[in-house]
C-alpha atoms as a PDB file:
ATOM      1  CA  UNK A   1      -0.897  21.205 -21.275  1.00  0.00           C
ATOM      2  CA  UNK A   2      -4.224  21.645 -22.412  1.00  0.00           C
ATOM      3  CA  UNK A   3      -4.869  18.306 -21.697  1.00  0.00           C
ATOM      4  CA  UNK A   4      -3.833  18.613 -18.254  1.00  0.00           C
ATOM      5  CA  UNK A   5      -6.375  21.564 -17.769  1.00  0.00           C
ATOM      6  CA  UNK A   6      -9.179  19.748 -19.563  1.00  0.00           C
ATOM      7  CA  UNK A   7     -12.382  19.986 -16.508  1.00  0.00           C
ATOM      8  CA  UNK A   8     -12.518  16.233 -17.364  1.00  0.00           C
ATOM      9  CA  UNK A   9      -9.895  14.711 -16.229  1.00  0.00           C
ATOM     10  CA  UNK A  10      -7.575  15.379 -12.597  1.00  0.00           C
ATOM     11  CA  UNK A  11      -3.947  16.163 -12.617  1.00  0.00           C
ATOM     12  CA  UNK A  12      -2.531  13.306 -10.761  1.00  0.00           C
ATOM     13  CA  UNK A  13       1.456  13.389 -11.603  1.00  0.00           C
ATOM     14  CA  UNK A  14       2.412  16.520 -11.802  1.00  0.00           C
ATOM     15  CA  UNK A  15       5.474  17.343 -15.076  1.00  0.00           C
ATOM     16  CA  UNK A  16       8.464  17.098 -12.204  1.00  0.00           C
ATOM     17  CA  UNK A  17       6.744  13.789 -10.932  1.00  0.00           C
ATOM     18  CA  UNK A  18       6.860  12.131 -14.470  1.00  0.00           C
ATOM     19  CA  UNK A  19       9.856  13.341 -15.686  1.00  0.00           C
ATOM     20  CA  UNK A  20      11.797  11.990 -12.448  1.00  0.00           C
ATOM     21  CA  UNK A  21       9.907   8.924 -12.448  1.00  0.00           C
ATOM     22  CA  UNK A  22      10.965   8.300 -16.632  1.00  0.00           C
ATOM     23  CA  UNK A  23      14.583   9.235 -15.843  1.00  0.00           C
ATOM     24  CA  UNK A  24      14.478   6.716 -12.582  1.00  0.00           C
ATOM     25  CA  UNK A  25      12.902   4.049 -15.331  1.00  0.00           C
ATOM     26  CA  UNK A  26      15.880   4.383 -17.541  1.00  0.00           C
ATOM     27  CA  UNK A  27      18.663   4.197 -15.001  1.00  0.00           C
ATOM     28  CA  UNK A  28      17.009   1.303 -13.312  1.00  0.00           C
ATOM     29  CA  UNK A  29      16.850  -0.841 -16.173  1.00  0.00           C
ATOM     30  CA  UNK A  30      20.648   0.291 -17.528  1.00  0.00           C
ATOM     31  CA  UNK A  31      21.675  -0.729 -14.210  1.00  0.00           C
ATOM     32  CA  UNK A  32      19.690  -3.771 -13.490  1.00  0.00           C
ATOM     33  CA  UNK A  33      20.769  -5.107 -16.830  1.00  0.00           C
ATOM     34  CA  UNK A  34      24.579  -4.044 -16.076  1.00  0.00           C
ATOM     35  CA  UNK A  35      24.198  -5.630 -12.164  1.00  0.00           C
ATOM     36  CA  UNK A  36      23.149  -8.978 -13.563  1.00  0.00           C
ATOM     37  CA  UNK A  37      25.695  -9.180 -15.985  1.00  0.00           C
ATOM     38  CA  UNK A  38      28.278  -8.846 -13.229  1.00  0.00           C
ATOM     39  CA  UNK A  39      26.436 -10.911 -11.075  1.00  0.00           C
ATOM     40  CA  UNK A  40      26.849 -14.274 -12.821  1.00  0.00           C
ATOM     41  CA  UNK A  41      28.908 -15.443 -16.209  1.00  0.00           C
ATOM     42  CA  UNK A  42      25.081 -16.981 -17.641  1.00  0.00           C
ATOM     43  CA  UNK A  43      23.915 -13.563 -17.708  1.00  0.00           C
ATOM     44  CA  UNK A  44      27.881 -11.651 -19.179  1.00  0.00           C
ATOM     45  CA  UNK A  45      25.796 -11.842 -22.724  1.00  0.00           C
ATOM     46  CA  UNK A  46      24.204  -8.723 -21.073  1.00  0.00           C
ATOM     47  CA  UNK A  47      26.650  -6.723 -21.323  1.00  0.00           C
ATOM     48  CA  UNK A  48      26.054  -6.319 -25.009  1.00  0.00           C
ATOM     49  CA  UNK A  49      23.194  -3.870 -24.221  1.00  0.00           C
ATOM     50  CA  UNK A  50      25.451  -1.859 -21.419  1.00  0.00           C
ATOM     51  CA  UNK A  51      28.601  -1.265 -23.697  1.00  0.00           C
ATOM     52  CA  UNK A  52      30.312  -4.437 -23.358  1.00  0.00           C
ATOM     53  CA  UNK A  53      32.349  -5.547 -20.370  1.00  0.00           C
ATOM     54  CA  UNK A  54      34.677  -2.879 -19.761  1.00  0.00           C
ATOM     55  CA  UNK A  55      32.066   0.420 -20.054  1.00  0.00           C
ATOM     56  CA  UNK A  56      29.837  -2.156 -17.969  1.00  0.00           C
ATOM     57  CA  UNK A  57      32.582  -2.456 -14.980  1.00  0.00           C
ATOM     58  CA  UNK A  58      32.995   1.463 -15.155  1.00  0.00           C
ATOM     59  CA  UNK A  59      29.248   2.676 -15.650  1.00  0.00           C
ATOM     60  CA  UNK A  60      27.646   0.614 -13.633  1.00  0.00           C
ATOM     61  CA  UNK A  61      28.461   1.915  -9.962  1.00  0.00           C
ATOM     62  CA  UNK A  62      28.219   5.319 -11.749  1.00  0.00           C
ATOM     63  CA  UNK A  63      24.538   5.073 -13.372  1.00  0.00           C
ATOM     64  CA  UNK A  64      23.898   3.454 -10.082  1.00  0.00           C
ATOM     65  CA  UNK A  65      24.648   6.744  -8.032  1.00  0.00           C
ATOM     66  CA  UNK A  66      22.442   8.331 -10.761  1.00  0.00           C
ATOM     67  CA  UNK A  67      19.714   5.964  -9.802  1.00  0.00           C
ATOM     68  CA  UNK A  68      19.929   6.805  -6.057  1.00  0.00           C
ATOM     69  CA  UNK A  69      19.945  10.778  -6.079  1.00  0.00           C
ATOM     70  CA  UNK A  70      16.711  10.600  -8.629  1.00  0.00           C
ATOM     71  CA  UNK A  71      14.968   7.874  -6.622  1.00  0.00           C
ATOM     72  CA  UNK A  72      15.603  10.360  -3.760  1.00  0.00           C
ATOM     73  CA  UNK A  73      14.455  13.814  -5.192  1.00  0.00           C
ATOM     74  CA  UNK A  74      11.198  11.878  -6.724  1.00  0.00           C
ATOM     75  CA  UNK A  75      10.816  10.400  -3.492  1.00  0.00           C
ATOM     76  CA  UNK A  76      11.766  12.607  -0.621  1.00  0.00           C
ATOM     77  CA  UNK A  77       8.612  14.609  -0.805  1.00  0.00           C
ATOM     78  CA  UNK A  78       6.043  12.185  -0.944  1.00  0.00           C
ATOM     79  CA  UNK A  79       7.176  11.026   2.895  1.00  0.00           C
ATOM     80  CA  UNK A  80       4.395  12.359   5.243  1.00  0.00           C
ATOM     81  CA  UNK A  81       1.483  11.225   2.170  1.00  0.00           C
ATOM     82  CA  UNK A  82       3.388   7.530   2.487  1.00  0.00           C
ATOM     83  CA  UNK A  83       3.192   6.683   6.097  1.00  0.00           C
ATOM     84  CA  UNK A  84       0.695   4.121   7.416  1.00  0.00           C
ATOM     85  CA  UNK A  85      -2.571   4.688   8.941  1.00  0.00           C
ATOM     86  CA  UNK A  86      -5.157   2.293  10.534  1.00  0.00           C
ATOM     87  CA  UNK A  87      -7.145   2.404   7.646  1.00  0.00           C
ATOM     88  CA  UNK A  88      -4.601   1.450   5.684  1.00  0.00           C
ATOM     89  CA  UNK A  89      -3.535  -1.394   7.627  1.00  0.00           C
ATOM     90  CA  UNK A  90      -7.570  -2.867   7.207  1.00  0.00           C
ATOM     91  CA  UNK A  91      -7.160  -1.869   3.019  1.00  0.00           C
ATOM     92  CA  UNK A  92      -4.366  -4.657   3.753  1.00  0.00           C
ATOM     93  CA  UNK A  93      -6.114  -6.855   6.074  1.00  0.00           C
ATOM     94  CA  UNK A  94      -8.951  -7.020   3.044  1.00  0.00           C
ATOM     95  CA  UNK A  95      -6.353  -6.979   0.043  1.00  0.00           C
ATOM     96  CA  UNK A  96      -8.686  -9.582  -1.869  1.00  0.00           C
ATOM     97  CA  UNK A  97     -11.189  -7.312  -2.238  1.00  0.00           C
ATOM     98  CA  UNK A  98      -8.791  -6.025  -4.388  1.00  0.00           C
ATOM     99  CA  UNK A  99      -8.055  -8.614  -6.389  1.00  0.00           C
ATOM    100  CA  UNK A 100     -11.650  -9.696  -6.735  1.00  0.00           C
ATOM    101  CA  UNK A 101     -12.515  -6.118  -7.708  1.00  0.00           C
ATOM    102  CA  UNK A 102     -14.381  -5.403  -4.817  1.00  0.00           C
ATOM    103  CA  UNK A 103     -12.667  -2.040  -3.703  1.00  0.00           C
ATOM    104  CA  UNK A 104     -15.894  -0.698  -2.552  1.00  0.00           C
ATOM    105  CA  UNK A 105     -15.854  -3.203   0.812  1.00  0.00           C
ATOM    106  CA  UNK A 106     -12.191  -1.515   1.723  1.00  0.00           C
ATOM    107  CA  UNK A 107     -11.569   1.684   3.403  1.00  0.00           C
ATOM    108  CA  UNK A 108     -11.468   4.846   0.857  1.00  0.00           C
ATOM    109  CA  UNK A 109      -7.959   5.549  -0.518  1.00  0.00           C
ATOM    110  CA  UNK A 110      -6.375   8.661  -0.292  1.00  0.00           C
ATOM    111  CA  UNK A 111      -3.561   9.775  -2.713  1.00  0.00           C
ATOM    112  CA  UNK A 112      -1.808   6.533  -2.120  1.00  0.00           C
ATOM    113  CA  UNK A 113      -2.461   3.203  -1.382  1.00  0.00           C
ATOM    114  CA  UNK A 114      -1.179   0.689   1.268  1.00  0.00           C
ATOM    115  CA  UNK A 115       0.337  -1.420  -1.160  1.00  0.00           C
ATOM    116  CA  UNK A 116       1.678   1.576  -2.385  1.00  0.00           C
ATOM    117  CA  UNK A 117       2.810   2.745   0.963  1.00  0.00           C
ATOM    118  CA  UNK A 118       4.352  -0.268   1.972  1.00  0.00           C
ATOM    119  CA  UNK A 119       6.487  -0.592  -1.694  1.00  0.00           C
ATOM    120  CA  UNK A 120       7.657   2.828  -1.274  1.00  0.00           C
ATOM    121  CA  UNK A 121       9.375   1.959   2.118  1.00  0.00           C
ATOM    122  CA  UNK A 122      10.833  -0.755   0.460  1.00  0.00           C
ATOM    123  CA  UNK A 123      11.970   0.836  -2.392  1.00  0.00           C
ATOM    124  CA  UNK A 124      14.042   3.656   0.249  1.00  0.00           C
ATOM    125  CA  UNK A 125      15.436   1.163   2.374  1.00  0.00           C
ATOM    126  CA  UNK A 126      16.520  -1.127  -1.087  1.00  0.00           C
ATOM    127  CA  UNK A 127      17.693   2.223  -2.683  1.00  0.00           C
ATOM    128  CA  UNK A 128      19.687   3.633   0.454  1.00  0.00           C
ATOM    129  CA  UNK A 129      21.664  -0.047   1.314  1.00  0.00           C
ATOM    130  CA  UNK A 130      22.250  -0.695  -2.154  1.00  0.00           C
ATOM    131  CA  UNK A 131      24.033   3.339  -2.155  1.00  0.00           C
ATOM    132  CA  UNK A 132      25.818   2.172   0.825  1.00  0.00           C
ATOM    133  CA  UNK A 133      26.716  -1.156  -0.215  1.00  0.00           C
ATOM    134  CA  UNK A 134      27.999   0.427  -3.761  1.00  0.00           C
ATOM    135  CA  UNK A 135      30.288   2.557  -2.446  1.00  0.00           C
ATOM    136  CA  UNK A 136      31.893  -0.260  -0.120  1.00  0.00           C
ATOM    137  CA  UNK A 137      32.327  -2.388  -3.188  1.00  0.00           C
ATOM    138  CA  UNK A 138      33.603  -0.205  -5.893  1.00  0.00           C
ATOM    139  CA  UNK A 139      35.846   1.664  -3.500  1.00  0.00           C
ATOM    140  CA  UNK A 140      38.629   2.423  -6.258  1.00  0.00           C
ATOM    141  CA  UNK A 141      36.160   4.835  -7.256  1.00  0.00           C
ATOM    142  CA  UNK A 142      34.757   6.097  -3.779  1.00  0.00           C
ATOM    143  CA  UNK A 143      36.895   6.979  -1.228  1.00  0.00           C
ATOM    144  CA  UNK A 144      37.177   3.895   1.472  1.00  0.00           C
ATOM    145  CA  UNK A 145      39.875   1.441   3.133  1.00  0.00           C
ATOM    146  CA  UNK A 146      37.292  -1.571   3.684  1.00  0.00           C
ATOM    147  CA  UNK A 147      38.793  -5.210   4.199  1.00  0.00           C
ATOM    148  CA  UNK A 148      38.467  -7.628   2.279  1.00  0.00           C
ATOM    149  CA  UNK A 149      35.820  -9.341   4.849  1.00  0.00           C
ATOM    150  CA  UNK A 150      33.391  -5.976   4.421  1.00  0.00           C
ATOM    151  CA  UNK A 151      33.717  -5.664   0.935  1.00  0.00           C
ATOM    152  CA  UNK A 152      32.539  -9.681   0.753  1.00  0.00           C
ATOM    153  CA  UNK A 153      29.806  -8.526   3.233  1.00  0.00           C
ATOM    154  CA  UNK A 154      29.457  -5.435   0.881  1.00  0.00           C
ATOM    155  CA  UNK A 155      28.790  -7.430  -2.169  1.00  0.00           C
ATOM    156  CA  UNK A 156      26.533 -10.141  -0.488  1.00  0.00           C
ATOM    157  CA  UNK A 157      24.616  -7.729   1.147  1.00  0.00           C
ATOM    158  CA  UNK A 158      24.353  -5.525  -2.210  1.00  0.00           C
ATOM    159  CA  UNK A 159      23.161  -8.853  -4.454  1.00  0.00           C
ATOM    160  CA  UNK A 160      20.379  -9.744  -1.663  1.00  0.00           C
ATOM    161  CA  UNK A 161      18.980  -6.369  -1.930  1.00  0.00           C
ATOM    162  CA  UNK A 162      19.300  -6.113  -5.471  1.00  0.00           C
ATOM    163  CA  UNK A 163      17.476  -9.121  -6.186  1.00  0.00           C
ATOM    164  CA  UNK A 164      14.570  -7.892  -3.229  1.00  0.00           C
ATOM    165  CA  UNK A 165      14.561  -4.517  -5.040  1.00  0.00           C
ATOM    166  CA  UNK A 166      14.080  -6.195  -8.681  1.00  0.00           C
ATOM    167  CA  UNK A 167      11.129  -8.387  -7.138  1.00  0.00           C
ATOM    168  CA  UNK A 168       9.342  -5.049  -5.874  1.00  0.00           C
ATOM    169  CA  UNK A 169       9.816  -3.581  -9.427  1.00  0.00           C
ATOM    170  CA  UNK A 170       8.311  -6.280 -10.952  1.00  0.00           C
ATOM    171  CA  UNK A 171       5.491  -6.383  -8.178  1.00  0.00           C
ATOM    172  CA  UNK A 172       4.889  -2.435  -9.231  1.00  0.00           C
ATOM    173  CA  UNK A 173       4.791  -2.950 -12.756  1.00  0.00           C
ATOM    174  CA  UNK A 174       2.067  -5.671 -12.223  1.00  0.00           C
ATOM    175  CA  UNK A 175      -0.074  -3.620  -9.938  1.00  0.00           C
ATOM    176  CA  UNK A 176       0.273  -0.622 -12.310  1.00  0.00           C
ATOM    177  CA  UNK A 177      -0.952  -3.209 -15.216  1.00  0.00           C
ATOM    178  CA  UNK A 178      -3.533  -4.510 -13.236  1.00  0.00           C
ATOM    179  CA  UNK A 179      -4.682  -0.765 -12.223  1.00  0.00           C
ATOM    180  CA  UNK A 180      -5.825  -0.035 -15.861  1.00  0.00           C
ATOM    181  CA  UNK A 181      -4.754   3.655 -16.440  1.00  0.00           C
ATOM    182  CA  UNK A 182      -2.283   3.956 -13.996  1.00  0.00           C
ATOM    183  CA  UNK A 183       1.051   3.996 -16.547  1.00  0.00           C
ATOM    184  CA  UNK A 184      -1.521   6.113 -18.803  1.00  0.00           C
ATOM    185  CA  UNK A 185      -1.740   8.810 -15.720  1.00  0.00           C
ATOM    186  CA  UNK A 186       1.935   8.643 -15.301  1.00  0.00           C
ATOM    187  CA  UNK A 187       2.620   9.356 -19.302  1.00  0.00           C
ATOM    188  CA  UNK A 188      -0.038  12.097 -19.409  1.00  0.00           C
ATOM    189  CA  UNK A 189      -0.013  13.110 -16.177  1.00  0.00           C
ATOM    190  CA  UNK A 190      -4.194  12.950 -15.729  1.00  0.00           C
ATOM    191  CA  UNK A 191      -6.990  10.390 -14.620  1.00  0.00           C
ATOM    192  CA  UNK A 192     -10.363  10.876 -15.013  1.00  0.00           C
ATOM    193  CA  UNK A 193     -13.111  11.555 -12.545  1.00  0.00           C
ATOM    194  CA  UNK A 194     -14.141   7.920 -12.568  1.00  0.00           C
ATOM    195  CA  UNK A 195     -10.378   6.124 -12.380  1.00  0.00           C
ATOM    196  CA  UNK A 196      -9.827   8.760  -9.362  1.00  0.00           C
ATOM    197  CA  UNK A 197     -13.577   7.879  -7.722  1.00  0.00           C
ATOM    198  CA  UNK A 198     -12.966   4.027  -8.198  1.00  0.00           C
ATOM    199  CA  UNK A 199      -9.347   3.641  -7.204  1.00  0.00           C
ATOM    200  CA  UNK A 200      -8.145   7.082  -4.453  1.00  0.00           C
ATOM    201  CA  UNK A 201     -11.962   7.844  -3.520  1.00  0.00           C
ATOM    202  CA  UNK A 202     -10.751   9.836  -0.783  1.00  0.00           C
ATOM    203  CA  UNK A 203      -8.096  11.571  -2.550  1.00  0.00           C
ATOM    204  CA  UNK A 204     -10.803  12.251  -5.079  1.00  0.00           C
ATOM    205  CA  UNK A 205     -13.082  13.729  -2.446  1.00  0.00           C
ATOM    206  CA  UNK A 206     -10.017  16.351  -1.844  1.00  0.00           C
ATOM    207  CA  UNK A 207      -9.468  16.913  -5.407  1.00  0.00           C
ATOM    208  CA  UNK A 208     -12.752  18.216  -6.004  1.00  0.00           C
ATOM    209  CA  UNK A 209     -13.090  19.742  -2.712  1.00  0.00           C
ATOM    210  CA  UNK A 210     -10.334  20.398  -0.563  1.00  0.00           C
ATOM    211  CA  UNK A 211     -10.487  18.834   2.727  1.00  0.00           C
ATOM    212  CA  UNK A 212     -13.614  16.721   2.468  1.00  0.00           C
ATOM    213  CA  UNK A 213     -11.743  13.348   2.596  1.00  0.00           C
ATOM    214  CA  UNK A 214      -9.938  13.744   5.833  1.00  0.00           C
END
């Protein structure tokens, strides 16, 4: 806590933010690992870290639920800061600048940036089919009378937007590498003045005083 407070460094992620986003880590990776077990006999060996076979059938559409009411409540709020504005759509236009570490030639950030904008829309619509698509499949647990037709549909549908929702993972864990102190901020919970002036300028410009980026 006293970290948190220190004059040096800006709370970023507040204690809810991190603990959801830990919690979300943990289901995601029980269930990917469970999901591509199920998905093909190569990957059954899998199921060695989810239980075994059985517990893997039965926990899997389960931890999966888990999955999509914590993506939710960690998400749900950060809606309005998440939509798209024109600046963002020239931070995208000029994305190498990013990768050639030229941030200063893009627009300022605020608290989020395109990239980030653009996964989190991504990340709802993957999250909200695959809940929809879960409860078609594993209807012996979830009430439903789907034919055998929708439930094929079902599963096809839930295995393409699995595998689009691992992809954007990956693409997030690489962009959080590549942002050095980003997983540090979401451990701690703080950034320091210079990660913040670098990387969210504007959101930095409303940290230290309110309203001054917008």
């Amino acid at each position: 806590m006293a970290e948190r407070n220190h004059p040096a460094l800006i709370l970023r992620h507040p204690t809810r933010d991190r603990v959801l986003h830990w919690l979300l880590v943990i289901a995601f990776l029980f269930v990917a690992a469970s999901g591509l077990a199920l998905f093909h006999p190569s990957l059954f060996w899998l199921t060695n870290l989810t239980g075994g076979g059985p517990w893997t059938t039965i926990l899997h559409p389960f931890i999966g639920l888990v999955m999509v009411v914590t993506f939710i409540w960690f998400a749900a709020p950060k809606w309005r800061v998440n939509q798209l504005t024109a600046s963002d759509y020239a931070w995208l236009k000029g994305f190498r600048y990013v990768l050639s570490g030229e941030e200063e030639k893009l627009p300022e950030v605020g608290e989020y940036n395109a990239g980030q904008k653009v996964l989190y829309f991504t990340l709802m619509a993957c999250v909200l089919l695959l809940a929809v698509t879960g409860f078609v499949i594993w209807r012996r647990y979830f009430a439903g009378n789907f034919s055998v037709r929708v439930v094929r549909l079902g599963a096809l549908v839930h295995a393409f937007v699995a595998f689009v929702l691992l992809v954007s993972i990956v693409v997030h864990i690489s962009a959080a590498v590549w942002e050095k102190g980003s997983i540090t901020s979401m451990v701690r919970g703080t950034v320091t003045p210079g990660w913040a002036y670098k990387h969210r300028r504007a959101w930095f410009r409303d940290m230290i005083r309110p309203g001054a980026g917008h």
